[in-house]
Protein backbone atom coordinates (compact mmCIF):
# COMPACT_ATOMS: atom_id res chain seq x y z
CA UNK A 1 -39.22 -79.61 70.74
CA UNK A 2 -40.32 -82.88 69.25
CA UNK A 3 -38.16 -84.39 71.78
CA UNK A 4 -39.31 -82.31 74.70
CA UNK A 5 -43.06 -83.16 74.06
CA UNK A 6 -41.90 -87.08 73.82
CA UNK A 7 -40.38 -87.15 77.03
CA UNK A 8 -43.61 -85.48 78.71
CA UNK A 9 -45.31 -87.66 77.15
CA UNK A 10 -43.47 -90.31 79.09
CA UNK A 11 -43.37 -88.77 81.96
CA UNK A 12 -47.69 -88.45 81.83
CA UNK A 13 -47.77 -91.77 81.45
CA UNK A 14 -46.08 -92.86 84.01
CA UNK A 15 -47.93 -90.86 86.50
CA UNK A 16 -50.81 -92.32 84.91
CA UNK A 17 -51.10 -95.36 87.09
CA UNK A 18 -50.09 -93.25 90.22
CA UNK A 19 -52.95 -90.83 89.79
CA UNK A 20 -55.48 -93.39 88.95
CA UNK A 21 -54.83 -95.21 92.24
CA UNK A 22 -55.14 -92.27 94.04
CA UNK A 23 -58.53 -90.92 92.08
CA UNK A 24 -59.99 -94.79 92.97
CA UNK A 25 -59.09 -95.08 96.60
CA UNK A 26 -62.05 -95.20 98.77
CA UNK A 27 -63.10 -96.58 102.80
CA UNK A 28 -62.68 -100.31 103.22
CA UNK A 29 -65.45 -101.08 105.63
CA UNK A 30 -65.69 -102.98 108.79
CA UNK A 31 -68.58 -103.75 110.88
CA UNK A 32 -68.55 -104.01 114.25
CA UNK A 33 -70.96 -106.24 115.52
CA UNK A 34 -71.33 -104.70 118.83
CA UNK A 35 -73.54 -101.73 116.84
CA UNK A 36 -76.07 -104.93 116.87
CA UNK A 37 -75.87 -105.27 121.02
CA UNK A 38 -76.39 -109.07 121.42
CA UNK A 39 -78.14 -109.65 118.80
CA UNK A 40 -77.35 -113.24 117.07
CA UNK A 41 -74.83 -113.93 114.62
CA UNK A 42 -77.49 -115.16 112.84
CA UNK A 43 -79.72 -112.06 112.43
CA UNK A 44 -76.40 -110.26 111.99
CA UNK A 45 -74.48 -111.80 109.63
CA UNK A 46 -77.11 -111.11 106.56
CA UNK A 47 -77.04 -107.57 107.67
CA UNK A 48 -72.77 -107.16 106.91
CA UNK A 49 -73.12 -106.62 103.30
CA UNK A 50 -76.28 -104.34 103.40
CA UNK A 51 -73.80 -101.83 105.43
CA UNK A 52 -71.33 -102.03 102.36
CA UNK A 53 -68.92 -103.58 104.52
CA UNK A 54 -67.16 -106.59 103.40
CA UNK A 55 -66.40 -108.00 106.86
CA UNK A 56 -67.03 -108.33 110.32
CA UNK A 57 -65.64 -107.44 113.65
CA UNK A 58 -66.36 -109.52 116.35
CA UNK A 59 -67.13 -108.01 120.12
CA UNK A 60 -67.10 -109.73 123.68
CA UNK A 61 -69.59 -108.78 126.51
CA UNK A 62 -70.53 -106.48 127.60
CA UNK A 63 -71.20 -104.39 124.37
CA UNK A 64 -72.01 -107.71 122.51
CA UNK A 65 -72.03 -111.76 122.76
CA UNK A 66 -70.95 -112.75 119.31
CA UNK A 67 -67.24 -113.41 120.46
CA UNK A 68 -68.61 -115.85 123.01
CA UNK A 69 -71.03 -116.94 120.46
CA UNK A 70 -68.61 -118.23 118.36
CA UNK A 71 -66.74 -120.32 120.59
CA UNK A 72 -70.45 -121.72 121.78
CA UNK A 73 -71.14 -122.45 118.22
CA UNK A 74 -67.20 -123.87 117.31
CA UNK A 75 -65.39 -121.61 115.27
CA UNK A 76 -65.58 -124.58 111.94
CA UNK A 77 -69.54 -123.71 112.27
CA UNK A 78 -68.68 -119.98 112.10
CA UNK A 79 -66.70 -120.31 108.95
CA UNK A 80 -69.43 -122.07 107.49
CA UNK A 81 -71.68 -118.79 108.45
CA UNK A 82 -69.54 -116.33 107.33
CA UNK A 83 -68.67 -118.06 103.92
CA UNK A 84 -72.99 -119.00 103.56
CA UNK A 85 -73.14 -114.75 103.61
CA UNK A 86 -69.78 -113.50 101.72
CA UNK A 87 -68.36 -112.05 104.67
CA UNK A 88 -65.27 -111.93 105.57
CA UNK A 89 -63.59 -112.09 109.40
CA UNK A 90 -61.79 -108.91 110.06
CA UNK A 91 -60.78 -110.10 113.56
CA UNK A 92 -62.02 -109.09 116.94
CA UNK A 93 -61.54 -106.53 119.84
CA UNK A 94 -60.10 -108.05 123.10
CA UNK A 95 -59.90 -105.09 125.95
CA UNK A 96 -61.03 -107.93 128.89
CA UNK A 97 -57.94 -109.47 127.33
CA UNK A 98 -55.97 -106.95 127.76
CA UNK A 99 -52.33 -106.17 125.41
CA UNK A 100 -50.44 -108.72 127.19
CA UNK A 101 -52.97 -111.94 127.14
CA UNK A 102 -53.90 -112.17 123.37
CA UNK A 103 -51.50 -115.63 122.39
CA UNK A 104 -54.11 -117.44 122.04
CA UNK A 105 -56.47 -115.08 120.53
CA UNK A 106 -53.93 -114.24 117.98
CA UNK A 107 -53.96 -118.12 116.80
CA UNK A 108 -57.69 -117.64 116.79
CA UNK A 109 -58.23 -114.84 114.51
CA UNK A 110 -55.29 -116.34 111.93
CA UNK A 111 -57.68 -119.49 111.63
CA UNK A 112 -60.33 -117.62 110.86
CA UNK A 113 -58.68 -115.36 108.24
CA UNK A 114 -58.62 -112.36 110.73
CA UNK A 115 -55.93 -109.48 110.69
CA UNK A 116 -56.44 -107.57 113.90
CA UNK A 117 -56.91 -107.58 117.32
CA UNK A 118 -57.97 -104.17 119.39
CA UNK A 119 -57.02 -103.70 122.87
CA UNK A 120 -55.93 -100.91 124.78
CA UNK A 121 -52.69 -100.03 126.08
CA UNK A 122 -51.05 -100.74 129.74
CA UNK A 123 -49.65 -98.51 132.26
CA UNK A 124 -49.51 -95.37 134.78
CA UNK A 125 -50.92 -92.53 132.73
CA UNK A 126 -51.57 -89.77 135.23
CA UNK A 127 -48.20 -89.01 135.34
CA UNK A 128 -46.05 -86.25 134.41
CA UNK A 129 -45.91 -85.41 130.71
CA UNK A 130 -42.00 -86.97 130.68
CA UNK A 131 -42.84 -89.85 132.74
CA UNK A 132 -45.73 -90.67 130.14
CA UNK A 133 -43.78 -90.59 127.26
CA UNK A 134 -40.95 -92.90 129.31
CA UNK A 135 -44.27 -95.58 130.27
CA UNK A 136 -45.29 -95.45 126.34
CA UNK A 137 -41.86 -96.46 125.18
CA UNK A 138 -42.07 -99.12 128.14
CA UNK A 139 -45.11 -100.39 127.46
CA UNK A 140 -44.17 -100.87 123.51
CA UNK A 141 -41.04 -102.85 124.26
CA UNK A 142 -43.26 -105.73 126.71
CA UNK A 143 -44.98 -105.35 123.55
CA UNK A 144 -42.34 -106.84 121.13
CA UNK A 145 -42.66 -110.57 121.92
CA UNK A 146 -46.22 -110.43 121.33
CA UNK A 147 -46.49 -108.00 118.36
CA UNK A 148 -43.34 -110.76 116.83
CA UNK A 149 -46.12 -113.80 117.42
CA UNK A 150 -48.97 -111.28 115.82
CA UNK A 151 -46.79 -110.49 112.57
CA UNK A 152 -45.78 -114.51 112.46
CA UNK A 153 -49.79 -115.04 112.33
CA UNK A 154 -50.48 -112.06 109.78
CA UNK A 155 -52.16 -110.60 112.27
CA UNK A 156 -51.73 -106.97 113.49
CA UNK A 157 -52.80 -105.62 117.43
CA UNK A 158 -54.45 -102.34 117.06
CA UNK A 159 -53.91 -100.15 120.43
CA UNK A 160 -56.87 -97.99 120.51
CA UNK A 161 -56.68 -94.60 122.37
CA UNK A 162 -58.90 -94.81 124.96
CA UNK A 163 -60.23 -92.41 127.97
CA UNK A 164 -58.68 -93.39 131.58
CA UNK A 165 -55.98 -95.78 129.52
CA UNK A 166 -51.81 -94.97 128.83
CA UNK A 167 -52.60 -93.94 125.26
CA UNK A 168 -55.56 -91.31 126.00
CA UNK A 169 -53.98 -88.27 124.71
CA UNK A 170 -53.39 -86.76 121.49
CA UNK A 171 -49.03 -87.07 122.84
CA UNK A 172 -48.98 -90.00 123.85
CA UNK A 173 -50.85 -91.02 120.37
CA UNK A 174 -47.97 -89.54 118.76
CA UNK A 175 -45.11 -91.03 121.32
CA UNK A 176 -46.67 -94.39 120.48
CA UNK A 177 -46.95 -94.34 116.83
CA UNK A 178 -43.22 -93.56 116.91
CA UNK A 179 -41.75 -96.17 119.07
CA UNK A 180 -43.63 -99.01 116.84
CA UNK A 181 -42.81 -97.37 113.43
CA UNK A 182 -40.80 -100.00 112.68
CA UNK A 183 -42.04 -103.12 114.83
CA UNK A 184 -44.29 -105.15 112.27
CA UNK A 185 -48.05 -106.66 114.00
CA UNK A 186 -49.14 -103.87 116.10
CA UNK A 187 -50.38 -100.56 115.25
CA UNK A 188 -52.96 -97.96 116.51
CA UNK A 189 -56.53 -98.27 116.57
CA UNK A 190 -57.68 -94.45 115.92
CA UNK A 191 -60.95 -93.24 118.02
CA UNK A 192 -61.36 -90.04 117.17
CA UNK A 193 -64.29 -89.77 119.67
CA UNK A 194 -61.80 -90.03 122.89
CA UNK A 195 -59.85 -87.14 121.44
CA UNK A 196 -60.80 -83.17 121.14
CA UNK A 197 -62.88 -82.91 118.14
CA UNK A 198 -60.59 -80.38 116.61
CA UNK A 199 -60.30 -81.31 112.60
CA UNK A 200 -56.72 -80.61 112.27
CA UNK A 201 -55.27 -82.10 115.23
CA UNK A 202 -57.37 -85.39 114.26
CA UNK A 203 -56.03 -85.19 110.87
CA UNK A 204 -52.41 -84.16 111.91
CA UNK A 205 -53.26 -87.42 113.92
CA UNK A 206 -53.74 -89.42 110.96
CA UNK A 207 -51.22 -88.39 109.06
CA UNK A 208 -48.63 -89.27 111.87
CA UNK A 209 -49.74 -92.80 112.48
CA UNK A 210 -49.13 -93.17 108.46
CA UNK A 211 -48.94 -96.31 107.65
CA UNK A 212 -49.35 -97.60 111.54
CA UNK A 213 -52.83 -97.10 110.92
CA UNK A 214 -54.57 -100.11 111.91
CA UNK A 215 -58.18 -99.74 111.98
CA UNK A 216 -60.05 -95.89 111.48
CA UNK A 217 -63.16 -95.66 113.75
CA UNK A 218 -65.66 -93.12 112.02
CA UNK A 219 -67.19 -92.28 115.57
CA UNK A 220 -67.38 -88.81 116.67
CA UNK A 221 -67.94 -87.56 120.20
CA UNK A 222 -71.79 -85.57 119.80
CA UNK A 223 -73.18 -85.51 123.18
CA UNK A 224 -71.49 -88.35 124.71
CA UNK A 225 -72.16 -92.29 125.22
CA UNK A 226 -71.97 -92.34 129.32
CA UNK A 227 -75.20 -91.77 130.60
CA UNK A 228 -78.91 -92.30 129.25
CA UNK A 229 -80.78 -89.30 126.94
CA UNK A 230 -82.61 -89.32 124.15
CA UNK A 231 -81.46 -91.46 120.76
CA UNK A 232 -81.27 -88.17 118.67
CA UNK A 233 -79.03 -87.16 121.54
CA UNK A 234 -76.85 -90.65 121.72
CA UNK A 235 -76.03 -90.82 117.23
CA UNK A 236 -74.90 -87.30 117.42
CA UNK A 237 -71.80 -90.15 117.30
CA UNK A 238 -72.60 -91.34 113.93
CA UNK A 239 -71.25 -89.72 111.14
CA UNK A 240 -73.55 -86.87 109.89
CA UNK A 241 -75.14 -86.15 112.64
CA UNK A 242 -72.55 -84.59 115.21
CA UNK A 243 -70.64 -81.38 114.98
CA UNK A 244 -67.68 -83.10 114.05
CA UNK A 245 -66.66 -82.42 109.88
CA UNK A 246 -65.39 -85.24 108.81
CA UNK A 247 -63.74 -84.37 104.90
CA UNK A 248 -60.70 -83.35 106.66
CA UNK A 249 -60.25 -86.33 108.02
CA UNK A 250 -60.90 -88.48 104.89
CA UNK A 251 -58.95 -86.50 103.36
CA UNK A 252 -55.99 -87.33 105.73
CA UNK A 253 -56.80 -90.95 105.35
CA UNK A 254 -56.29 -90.98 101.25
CA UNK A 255 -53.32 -88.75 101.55
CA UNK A 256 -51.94 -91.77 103.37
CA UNK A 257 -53.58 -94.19 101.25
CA UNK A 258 -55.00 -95.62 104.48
CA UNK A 259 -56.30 -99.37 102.98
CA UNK A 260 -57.06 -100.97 106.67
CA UNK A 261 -60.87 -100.95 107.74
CA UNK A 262 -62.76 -98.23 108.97
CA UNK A 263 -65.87 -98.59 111.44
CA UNK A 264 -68.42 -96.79 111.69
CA UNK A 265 -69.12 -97.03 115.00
CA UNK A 266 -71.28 -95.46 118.23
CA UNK A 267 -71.85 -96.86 122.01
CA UNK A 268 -75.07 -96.84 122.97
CA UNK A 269 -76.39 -96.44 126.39
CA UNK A 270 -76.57 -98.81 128.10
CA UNK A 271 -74.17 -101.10 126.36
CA UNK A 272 -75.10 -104.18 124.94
CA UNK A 273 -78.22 -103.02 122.77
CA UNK A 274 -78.18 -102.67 119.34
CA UNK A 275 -77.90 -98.77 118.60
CA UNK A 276 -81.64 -98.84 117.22
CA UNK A 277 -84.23 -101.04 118.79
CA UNK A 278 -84.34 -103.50 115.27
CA UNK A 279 -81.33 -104.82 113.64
CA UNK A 280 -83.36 -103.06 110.03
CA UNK A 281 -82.89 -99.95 112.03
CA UNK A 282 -79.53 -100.20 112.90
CA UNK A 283 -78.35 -101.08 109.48
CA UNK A 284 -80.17 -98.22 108.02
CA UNK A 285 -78.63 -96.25 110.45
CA UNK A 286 -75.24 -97.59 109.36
CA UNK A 287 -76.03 -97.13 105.62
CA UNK A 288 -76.85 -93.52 106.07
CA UNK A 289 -73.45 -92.53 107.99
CA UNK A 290 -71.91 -94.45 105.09
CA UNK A 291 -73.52 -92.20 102.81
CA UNK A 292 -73.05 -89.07 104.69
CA UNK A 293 -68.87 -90.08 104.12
CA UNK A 294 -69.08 -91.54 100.71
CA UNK A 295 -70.20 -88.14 99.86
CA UNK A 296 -67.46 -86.48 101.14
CA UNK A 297 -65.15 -88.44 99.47
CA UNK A 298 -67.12 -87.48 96.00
């Protein structure tokens, strides 16, 4: 018996470290600076930390100007900046780039410190269910070459499922995450707002890109982001506020141990506005969706 209760012992301790890993994991946030419209990296940049994220994300036009901004500025001033605040540079989404013109961005967001890109996918999409599947699995291996220069940099290129785009639906989501289980620097950018807002298929979702999890948007669909209504209409998006119960979905993302960032995230109408008329009122906006999924995960 004496023997018995020794080796449980050992075997509780063990697990120890295990179980305390799991009880502490928690949402690494991003922000994306396009929830700021064109607002300045200036008037942006002491906002980051107020979210409770630890980095930034930066956008192109049209939903923001910051990734022109900081070639205007020179991307040595911009380090300067970011350091001045404690912020970090998560990296930068790229869809006028498209998946296949990013060398050069790649070599940007490795100076920086960066470790993603987003774009979207490339290809014939309404097609036949087979013929998708057979485009996916093209599409990933003119991929290879520049996921290989992406991994080199430490860099990763998130493909984000996106309406009228080769990775729209939840199959081809899955056919993707598949073929590039095992090709290191690109990975899937998950939107759950261009997806049915069904809990389990979004966390079935989650649990199938595993550890090809890129970045997490925390953006549901409400009411839409494609025409003009009111702004309690337009952040039924945020976190919250919409239909869409999100603990399932946390939930999926610590089952996986998910340690990439998560955005929260919204489009407003029309693009390149900050989400609320005031940067204040944006980040205050931000904080609360924050809240709203920090208590979830309590």
């Amino acid at each position: 018996m004496n023997r018995r209760h020794f080796l449980q012992s050992l075997a509780a301790l063990a697990a120890a470290p295990a179980c305390a890993a799991e009880s502490a994991w928690k949402l690494n946030y991003m922000l994306a600076s396009a929830m700021y419209g064109n607002l300045t990296l200036a008037e942006i940049l002491p906002e980051v930390q107020k979210t409770g994220a630890t980095g930034i994300e930066l956008w192109p036009k049209k939903h923001g100007t910051q990734r022109e901004e900081m070639d205007s500025l020179g991307h040595d001033k911009v380090a300067e900046m970011l350091k001045a605040h404690g912020v970090s540079f998560g990296g930068t989404t790229r869809y006028d780039l498209g998946p296949f013109k990013l060398t050069d961005e790649i070599k940007v967001v490795h100076k920086l410190g960066g470790s993603f890109i987003v774009t979207g996918g490339a290809g014939a999409y309404k097609v036949s269910a087979e013929q998708l599947k057979l485009n996916v699995k093209d599409f990933v291996e003119k991929m290879k070459p520049h996921a290989a220069l992406a991994a080199e940099n430490g860099v990763e290129i998130g493909i984000e499922n996106h309406i009228n785009n080769l990775i729209d639906t939840p199959d081809s989501l899955l056919w993707l995450a598949d073929e590039i289980r095992n090709i290191p620097g690109i990975g899937i950018a998950l939107a759950p707002y261009h997806l049915p807002q069904e809990t389990k298929l979004l966390s079935d979702l989650i649990t199938h890109c595993d550890q090809k999890l890129t970045l997490f948007y925390a953006w549901g669909h409400g009411l839409g982001c494609m025409k003009p209504m009111p702004k309690e209409d337009e952040l039924q998006q945020m976190p919250g506020r919409g239909d869409l119960n999100w603990k399932p979905l946390l939930t999926a993302l610590k089952n996986i141990q998910f340690k990439g960032p998560t955005e929260i995230f919204m489009h407003p109408t029309p693009r390149g506005i900050p989400i609320l008329p005031t940067a204040a009122e944006t980040t205050a906006e931000i904080v609360r969706a924050k809240q709203h999924l920090d208590s979830l995960l309590a």
